[in-house]
PDB file of N, CA and C in Angstrom:
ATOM      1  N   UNK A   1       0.849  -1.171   0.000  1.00  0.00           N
ATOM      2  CA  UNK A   1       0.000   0.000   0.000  1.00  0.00           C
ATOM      3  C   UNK A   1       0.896   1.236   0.000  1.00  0.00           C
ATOM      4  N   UNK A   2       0.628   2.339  -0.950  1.00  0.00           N
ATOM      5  CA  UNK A   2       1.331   3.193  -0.949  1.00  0.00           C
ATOM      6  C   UNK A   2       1.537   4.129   0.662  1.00  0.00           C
ATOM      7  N   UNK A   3       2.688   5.289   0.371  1.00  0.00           N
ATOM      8  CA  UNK A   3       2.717   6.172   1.925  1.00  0.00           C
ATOM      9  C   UNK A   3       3.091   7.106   1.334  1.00  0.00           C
ATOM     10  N   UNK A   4       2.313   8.445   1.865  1.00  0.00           N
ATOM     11  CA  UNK A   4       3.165   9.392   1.405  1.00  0.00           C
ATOM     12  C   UNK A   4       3.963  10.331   2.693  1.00  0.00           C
ATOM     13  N   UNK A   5       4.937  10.809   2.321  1.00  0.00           N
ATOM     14  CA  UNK A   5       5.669  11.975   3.119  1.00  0.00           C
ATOM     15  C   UNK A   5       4.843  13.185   2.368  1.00  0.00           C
ATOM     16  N   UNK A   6       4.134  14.042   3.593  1.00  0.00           N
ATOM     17  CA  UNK A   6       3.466  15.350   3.426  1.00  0.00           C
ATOM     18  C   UNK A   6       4.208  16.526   4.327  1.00  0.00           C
ATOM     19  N   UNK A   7       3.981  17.772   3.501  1.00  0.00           N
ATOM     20  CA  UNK A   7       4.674  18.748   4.551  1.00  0.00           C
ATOM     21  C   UNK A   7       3.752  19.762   3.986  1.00  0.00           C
ATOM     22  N   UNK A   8       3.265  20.845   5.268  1.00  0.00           N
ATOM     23  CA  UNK A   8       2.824  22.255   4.921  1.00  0.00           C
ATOM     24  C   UNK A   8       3.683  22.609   4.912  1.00  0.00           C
ATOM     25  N   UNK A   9       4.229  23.761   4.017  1.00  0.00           N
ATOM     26  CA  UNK A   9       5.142  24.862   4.329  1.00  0.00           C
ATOM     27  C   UNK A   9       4.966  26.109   4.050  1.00  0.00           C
ATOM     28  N   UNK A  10       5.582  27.074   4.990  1.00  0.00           N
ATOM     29  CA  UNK A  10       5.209  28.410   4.928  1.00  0.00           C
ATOM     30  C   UNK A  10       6.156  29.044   4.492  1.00  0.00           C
ATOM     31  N   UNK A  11       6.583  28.790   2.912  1.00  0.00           N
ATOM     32  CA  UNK A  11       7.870  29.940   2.539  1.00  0.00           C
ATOM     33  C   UNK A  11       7.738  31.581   2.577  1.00  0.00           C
ATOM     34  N   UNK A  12       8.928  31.987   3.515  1.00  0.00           N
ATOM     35  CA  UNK A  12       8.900  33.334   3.885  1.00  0.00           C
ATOM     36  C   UNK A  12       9.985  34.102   2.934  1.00  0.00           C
ATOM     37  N   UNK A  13       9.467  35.095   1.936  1.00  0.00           N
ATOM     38  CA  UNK A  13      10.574  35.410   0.634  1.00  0.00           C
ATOM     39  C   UNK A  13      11.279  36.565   0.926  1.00  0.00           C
ATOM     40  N   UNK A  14      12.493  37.058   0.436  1.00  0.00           N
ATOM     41  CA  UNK A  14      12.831  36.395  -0.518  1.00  0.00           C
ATOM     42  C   UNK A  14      13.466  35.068   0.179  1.00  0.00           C
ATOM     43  N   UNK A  15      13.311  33.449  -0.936  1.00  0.00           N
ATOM     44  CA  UNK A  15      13.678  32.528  -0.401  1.00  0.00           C
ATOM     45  C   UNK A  15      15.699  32.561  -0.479  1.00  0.00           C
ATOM     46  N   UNK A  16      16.047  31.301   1.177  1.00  0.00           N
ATOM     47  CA  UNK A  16      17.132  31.830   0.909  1.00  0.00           C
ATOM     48  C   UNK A  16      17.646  30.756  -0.093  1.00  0.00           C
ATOM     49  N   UNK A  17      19.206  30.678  -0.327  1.00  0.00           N
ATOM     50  CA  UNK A  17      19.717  30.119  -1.584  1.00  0.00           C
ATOM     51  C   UNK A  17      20.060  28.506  -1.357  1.00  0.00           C
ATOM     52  N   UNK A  18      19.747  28.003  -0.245  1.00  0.00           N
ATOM     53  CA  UNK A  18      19.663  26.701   0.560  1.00  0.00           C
ATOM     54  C   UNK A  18      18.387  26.035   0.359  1.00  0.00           C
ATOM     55  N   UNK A  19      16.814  27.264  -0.011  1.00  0.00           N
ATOM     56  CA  UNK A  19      15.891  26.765  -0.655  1.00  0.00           C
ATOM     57  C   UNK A  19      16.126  26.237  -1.712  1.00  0.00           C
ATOM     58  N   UNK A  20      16.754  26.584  -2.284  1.00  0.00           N
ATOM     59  CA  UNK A  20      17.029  26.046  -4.176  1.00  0.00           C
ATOM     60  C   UNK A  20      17.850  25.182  -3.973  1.00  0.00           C
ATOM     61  N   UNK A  21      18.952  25.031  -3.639  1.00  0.00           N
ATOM     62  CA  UNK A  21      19.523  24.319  -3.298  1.00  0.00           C
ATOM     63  C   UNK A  21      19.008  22.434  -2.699  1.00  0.00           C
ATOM     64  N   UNK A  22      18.307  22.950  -1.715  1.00  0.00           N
ATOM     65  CA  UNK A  22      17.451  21.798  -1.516  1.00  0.00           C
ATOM     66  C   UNK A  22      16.249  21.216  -2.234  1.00  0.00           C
ATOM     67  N   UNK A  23      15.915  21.815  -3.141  1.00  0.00           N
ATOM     68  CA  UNK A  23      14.491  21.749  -4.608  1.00  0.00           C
ATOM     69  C   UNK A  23      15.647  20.903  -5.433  1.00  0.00           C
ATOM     70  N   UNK A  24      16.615  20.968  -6.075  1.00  0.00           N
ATOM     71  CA  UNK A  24      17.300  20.714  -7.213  1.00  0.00           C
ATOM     72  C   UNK A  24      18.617  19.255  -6.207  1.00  0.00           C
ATOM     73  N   UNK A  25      18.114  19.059  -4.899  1.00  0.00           N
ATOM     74  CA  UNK A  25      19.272  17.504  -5.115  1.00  0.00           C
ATOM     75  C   UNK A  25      17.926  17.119  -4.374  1.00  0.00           C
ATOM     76  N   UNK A  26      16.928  16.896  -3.918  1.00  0.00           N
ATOM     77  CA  UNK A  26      15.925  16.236  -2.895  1.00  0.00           C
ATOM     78  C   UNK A  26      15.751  14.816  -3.791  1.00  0.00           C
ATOM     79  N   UNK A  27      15.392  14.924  -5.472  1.00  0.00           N
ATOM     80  CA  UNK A  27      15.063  14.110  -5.970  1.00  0.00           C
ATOM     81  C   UNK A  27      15.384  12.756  -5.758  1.00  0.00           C
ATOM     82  N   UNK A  28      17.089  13.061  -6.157  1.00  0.00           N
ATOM     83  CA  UNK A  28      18.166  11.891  -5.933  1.00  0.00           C
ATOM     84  C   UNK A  28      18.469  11.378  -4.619  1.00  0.00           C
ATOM     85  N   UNK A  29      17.688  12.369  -3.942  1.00  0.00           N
ATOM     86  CA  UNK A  29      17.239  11.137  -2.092  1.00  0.00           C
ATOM     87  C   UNK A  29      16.486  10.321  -2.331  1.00  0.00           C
ATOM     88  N   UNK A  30      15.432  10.846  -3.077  1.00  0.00           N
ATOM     89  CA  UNK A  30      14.151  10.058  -3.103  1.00  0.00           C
ATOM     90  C   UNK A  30      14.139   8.705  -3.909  1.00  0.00           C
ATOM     91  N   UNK A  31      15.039   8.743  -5.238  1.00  0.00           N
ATOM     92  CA  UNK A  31      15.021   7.683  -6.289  1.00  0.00           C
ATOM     93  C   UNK A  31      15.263   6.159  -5.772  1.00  0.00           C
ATOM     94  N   UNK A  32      16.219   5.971  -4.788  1.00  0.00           N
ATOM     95  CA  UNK A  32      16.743   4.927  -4.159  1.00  0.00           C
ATOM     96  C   UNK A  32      15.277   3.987  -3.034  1.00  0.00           C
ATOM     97  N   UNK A  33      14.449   5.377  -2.921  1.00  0.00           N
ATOM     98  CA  UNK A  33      13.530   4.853  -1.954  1.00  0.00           C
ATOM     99  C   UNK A  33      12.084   4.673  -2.974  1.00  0.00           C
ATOM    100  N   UNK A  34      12.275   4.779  -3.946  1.00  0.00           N
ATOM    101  CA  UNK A  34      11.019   4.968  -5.256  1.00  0.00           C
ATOM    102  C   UNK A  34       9.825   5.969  -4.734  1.00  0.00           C
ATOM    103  N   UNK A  35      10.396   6.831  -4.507  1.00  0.00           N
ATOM    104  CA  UNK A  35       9.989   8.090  -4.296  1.00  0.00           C
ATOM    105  C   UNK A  35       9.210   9.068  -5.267  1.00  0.00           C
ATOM    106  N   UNK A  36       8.484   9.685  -5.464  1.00  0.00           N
ATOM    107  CA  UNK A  36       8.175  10.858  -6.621  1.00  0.00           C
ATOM    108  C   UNK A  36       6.969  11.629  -5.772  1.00  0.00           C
ATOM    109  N   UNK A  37       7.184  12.603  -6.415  1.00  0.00           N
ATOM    110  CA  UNK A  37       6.167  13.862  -6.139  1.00  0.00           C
ATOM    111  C   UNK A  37       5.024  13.785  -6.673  1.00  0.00           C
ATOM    112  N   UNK A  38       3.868  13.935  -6.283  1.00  0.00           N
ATOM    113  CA  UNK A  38       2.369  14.099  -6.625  1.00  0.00           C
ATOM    114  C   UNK A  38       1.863  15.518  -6.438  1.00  0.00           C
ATOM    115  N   UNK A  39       2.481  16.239  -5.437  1.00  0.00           N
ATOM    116  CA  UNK A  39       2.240  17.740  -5.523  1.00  0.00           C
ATOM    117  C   UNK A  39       3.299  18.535  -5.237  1.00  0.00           C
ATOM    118  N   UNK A  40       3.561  19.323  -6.145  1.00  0.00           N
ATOM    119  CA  UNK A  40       4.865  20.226  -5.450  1.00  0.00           C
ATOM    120  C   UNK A  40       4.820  21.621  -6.340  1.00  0.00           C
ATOM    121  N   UNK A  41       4.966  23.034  -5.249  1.00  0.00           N
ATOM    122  CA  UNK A  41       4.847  23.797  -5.928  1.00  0.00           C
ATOM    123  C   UNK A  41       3.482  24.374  -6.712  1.00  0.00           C
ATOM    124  N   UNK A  42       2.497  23.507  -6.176  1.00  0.00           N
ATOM    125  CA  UNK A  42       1.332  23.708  -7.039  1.00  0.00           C
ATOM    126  C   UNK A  42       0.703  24.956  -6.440  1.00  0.00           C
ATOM    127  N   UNK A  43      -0.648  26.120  -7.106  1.00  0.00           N
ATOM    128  CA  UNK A  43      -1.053  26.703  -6.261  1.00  0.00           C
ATOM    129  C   UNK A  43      -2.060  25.974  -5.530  1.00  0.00           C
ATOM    130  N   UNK A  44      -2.439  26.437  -4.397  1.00  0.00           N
ATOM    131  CA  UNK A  44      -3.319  26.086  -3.453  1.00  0.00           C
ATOM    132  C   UNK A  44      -5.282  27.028  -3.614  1.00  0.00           C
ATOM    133  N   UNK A  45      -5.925  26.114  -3.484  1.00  0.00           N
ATOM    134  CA  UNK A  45      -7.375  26.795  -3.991  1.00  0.00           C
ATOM    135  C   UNK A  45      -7.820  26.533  -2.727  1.00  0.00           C
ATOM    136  N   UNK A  46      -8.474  27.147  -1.688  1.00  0.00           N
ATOM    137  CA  UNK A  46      -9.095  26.723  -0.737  1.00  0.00           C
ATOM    138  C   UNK A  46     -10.783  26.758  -0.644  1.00  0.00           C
ATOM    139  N   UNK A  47     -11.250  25.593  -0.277  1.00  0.00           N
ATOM    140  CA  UNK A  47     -12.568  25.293  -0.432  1.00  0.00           C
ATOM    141  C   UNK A  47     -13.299  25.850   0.527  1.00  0.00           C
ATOM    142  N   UNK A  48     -12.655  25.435   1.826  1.00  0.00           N
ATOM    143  CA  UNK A  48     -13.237  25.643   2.897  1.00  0.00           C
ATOM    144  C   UNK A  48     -12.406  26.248   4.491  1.00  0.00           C
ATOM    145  N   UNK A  49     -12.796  27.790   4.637  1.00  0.00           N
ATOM    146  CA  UNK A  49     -11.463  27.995   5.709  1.00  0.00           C
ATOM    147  C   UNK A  49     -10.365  28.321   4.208  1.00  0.00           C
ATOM    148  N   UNK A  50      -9.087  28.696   5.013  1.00  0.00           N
ATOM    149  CA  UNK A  50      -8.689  30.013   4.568  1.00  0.00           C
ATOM    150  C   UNK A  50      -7.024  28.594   4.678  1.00  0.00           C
ATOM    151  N   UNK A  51      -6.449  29.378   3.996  1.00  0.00           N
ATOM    152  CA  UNK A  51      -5.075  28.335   3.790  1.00  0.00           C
ATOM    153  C   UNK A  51      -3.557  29.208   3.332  1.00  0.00           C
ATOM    154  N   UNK A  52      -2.796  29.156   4.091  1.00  0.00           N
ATOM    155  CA  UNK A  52      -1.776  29.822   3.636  1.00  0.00           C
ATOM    156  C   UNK A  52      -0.329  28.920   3.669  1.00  0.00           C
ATOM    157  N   UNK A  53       0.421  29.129   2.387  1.00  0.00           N
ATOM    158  CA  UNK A  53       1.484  28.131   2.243  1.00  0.00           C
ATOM    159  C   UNK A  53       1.599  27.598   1.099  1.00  0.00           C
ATOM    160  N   UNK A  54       2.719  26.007   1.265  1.00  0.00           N
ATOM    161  CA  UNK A  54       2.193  25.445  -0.041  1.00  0.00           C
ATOM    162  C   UNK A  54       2.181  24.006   0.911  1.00  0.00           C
ATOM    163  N   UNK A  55       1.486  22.977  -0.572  1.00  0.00           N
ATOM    164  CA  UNK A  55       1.321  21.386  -0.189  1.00  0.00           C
ATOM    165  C   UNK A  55       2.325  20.730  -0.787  1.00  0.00           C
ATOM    166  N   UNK A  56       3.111  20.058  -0.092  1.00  0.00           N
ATOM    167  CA  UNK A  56       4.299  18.730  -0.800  1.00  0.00           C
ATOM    168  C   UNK A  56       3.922  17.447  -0.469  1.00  0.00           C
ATOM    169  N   UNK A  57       3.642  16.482  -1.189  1.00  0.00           N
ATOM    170  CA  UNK A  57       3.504  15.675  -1.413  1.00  0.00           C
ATOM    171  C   UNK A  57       3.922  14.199  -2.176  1.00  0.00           C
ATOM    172  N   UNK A  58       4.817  13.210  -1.410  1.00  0.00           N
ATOM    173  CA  UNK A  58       5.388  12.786  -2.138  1.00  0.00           C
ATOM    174  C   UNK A  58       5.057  10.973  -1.660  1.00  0.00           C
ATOM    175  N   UNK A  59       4.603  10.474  -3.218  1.00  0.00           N
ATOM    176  CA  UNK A  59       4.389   8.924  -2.611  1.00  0.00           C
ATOM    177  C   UNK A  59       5.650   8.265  -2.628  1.00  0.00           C
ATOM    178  N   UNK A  60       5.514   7.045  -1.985  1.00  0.00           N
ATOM    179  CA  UNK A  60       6.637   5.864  -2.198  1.00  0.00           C
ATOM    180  C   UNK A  60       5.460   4.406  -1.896  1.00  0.00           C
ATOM    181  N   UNK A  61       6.483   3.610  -1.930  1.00  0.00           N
ATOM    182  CA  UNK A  61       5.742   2.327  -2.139  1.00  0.00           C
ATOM    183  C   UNK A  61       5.047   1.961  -1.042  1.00  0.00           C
ATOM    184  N   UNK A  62       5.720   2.189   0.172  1.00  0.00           N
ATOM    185  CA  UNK A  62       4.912   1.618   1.343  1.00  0.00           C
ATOM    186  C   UNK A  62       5.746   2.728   2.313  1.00  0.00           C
ATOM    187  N   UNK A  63       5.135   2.572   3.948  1.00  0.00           N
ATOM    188  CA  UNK A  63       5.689   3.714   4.887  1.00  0.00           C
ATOM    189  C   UNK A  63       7.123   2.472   5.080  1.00  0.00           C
ATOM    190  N   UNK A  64       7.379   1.429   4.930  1.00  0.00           N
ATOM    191  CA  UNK A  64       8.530   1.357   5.462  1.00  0.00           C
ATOM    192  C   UNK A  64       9.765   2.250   4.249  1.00  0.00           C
ATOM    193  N   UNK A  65       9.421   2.296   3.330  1.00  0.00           N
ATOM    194  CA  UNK A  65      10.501   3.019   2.081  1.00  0.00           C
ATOM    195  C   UNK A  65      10.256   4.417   2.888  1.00  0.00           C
ATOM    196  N   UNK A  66       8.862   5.320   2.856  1.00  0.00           N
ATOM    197  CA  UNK A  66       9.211   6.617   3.478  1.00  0.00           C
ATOM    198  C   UNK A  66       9.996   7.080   4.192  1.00  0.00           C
ATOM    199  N   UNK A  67      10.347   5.957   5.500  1.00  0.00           N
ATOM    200  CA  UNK A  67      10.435   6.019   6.793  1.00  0.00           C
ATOM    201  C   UNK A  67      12.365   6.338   6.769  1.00  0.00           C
ATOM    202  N   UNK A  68      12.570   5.031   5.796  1.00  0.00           N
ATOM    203  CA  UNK A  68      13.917   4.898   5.511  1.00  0.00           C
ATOM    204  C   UNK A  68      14.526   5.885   4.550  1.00  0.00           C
ATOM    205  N   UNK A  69      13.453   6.391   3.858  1.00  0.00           N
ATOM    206  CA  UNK A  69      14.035   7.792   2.968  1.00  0.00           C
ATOM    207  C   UNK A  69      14.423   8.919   3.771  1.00  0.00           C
ATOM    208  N   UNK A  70      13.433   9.546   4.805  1.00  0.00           N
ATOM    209  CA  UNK A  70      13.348  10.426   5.502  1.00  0.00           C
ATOM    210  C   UNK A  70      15.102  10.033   6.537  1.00  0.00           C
ATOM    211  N   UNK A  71      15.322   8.731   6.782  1.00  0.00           N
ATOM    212  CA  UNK A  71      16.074   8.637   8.437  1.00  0.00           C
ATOM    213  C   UNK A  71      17.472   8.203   7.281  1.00  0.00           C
ATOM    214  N   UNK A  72      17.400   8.871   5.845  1.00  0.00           N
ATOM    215  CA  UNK A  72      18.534   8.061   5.109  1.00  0.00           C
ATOM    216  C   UNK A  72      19.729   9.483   4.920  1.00  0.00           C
ATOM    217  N   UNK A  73      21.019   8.786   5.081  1.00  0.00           N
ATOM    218  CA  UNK A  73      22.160   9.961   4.974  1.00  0.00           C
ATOM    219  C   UNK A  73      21.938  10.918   4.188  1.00  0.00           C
ATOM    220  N   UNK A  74      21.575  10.853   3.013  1.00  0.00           N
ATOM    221  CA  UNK A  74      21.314  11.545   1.782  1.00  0.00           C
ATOM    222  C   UNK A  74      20.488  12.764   2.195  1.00  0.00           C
ATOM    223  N   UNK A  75      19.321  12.324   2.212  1.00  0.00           N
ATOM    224  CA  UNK A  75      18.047  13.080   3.119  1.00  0.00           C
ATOM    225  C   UNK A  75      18.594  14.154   4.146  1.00  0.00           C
ATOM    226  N   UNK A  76      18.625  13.337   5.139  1.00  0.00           N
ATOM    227  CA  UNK A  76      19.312  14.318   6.582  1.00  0.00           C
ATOM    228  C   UNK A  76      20.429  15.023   5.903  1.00  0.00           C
ATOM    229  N   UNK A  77      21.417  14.650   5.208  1.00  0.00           N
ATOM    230  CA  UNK A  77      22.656  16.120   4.519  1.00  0.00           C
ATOM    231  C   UNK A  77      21.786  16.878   4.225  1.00  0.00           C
ATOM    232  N   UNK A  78      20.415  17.505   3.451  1.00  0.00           N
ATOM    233  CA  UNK A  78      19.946  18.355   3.014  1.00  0.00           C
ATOM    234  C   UNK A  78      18.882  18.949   3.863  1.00  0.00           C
ATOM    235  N   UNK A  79      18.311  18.122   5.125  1.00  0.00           N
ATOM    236  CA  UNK A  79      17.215  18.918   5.369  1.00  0.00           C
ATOM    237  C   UNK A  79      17.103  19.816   6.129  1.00  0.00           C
ATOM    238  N   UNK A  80      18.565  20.584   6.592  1.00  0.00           N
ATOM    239  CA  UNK A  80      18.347  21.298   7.228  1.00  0.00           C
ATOM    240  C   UNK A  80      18.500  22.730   6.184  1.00  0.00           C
ATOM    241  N   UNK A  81      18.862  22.373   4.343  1.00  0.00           N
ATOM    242  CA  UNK A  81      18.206  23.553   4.223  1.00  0.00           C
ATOM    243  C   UNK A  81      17.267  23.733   4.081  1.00  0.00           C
ATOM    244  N   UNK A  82      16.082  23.133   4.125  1.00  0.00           N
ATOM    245  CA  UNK A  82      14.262  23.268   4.119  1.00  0.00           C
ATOM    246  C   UNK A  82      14.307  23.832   5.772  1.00  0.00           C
ATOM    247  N   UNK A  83      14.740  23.001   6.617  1.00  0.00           N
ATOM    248  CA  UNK A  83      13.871  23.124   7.842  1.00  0.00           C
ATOM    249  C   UNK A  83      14.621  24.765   8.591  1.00  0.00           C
ATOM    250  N   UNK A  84      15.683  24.891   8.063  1.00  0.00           N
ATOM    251  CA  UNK A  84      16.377  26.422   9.122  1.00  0.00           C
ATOM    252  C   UNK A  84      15.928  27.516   7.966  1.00  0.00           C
ATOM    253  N   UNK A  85      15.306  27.213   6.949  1.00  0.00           N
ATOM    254  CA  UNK A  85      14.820  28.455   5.846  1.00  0.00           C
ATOM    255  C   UNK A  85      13.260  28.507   5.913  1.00  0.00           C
ATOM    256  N   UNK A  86      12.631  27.137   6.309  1.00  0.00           N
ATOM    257  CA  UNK A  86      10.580  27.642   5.652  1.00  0.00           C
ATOM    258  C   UNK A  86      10.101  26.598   6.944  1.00  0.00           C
ATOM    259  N   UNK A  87       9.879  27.656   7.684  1.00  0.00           N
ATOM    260  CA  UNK A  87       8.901  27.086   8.781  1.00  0.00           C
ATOM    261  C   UNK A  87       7.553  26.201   8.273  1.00  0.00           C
ATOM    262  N   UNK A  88       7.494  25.155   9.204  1.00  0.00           N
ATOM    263  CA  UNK A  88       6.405  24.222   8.288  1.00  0.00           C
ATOM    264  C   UNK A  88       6.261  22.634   9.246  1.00  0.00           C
ATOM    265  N   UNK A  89       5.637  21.831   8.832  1.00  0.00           N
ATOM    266  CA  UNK A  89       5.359  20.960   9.198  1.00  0.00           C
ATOM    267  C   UNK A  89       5.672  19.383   8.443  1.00  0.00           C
ATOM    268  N   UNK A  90       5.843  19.079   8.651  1.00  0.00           N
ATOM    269  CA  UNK A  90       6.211  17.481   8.022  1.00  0.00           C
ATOM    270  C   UNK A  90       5.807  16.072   8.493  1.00  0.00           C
ATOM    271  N   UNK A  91       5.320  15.053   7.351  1.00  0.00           N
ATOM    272  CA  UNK A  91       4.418  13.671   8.705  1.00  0.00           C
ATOM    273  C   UNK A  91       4.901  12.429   6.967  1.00  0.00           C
ATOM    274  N   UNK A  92       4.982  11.706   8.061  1.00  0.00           N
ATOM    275  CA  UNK A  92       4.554  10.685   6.973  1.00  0.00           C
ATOM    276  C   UNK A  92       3.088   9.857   7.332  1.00  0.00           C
ATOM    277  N   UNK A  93       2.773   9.194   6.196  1.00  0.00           N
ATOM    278  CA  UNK A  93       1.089   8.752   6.385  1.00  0.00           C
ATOM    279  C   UNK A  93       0.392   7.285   5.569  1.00  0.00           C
ATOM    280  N   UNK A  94       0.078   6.545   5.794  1.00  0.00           N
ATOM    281  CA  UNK A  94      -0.165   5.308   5.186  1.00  0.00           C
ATOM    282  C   UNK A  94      -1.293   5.821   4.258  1.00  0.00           C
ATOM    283  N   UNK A  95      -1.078   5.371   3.168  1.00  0.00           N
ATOM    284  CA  UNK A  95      -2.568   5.640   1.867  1.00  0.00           C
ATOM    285  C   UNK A  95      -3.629   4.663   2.273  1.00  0.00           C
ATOM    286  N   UNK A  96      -4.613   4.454   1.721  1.00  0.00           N
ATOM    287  CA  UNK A  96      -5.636   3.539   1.502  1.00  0.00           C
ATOM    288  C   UNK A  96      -5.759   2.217   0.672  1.00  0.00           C
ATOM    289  N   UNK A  97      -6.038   1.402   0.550  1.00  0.00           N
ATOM    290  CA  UNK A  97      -5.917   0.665  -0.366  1.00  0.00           C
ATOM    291  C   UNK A  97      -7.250   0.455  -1.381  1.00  0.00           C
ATOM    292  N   UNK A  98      -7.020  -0.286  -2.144  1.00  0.00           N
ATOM    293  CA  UNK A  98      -8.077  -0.141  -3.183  1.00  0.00           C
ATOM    294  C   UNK A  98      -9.586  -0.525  -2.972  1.00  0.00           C
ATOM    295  N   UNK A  99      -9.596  -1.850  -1.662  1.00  0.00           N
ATOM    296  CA  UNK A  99     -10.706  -1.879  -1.132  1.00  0.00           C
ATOM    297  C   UNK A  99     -11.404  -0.867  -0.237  1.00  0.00           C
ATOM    298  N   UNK A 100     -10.587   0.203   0.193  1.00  0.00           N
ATOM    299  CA  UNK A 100     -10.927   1.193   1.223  1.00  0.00           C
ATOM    300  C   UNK A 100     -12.327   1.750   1.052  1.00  0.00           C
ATOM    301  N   UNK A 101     -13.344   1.556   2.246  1.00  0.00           N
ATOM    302  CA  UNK A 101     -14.643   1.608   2.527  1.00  0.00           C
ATOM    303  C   UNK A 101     -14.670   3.232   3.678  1.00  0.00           C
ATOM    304  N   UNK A 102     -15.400   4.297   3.261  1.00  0.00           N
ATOM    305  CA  UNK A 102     -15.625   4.776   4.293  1.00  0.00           C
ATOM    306  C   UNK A 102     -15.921   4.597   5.208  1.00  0.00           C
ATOM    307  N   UNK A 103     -17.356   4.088   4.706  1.00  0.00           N
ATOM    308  CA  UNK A 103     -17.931   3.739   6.090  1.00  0.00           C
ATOM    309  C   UNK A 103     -17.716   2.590   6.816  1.00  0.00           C
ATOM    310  N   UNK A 104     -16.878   1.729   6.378  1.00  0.00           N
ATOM    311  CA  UNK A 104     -16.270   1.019   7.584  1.00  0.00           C
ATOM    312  C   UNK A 104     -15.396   2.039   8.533  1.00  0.00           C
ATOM    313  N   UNK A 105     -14.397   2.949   7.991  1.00  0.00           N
ATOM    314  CA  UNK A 105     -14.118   4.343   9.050  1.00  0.00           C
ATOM    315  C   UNK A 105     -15.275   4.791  10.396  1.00  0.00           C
ATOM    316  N   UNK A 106     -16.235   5.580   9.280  1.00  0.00           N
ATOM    317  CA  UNK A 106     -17.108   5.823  10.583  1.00  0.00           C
ATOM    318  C   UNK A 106     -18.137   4.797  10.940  1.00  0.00           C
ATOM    319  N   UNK A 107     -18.043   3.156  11.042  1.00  0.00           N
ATOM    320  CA  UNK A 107     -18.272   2.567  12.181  1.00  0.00           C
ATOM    321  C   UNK A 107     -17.189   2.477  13.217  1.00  0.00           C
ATOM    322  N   UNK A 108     -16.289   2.652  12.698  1.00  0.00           N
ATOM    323  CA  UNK A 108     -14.937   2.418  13.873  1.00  0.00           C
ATOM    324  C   UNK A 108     -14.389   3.563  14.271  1.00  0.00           C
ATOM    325  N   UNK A 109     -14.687   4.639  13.910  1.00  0.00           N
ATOM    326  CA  UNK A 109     -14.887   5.777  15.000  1.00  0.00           C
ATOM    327  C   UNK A 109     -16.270   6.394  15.532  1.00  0.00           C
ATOM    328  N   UNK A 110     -17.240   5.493  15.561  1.00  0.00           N
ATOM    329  CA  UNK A 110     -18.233   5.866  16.161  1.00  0.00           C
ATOM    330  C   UNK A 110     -18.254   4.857  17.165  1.00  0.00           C
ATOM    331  N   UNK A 111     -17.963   3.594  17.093  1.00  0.00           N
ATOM    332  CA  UNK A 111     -17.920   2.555  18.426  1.00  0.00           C
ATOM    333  C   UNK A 111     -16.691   3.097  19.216  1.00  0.00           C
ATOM    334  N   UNK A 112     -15.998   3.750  18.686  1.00  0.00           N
ATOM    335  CA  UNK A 112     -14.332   4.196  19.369  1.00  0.00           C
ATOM    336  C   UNK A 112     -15.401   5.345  20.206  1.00  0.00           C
ATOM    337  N   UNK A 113     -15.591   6.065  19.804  1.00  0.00           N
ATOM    338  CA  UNK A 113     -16.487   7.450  20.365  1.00  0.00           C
ATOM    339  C   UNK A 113     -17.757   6.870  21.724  1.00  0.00           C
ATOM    340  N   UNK A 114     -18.252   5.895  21.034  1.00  0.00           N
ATOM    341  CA  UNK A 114     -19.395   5.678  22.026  1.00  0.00           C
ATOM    342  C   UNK A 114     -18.580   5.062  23.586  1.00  0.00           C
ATOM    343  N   UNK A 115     -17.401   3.990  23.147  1.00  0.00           N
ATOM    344  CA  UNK A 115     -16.744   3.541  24.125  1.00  0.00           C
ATOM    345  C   UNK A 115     -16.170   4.847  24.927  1.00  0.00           C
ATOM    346  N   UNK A 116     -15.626   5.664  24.603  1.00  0.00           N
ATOM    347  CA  UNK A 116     -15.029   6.768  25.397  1.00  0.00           C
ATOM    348  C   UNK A 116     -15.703   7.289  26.008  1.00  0.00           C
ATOM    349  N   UNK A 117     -17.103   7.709  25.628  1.00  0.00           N
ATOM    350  CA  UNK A 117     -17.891   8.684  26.055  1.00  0.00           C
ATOM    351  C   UNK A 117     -18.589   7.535  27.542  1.00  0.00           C
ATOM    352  N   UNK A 118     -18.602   6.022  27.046  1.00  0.00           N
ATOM    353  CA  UNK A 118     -19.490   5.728  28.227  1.00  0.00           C
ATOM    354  C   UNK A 118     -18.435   5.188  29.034  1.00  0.00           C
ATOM    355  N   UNK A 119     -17.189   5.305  28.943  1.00  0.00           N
ATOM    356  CA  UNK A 119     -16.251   4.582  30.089  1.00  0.00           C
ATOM    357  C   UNK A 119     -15.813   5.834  31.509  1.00  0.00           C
TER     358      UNK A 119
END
């Protein structure tokens, strides 16, 4: 099942030269872990509530490849020019799979909910 590594970020301009820097080698972290981008750089449209920043988005095959991309030498040499230049947030996250049912979700956070509320 796929995983992606997500980050909000709040680039504050002008960006510094460690931003670019880190845009133009990130890739060749990622290739080893079969990595690629699904959103990057895109603008942001907000539907609902108000949104400031941008969305990065990047799948790999499963969270154990994410996990090992993110904690891999390559990676860590560069991320501190993202993280000491654009305040922001970063997660990794398991996708869904192809059988994925909502509403099996909200039965299992509504018995999760009812248990809390009556314990």
């Amino acid at each position: 099942m796929p995983a992606y590594a997500m980050a909000q970020l709040r680039p504050v301009p002008p960006l510094a030269e460690g931003v670019f820097a880190y845009i133009e080698r990130i890739q060749e972290t990622m290739d080893p872990f079969g990595g690629r981008f699904l959103v990057h750089g895109a603008d942001i449209e907000p539907l609902d509530g108000s949104f400031e920043g941008a969305i990065v988005v990047i799948e790999f095959p499963d969270l154990a490849a994410a996990r090992a991309w993110y904690a891999s030498d390559a990676y860590q040499a560069i991320l501190p020019l993202r993280t000491d230049n654009i305040p922001g947030s970063a997660f990794l996250v398991d996708g869904v799979g192809p059988d994925y049912d909502p509403r099996r979700t909200a039965a299992r956070m509504r018995a999760a909910q009812a248990a809390a509320l009556s314990a």
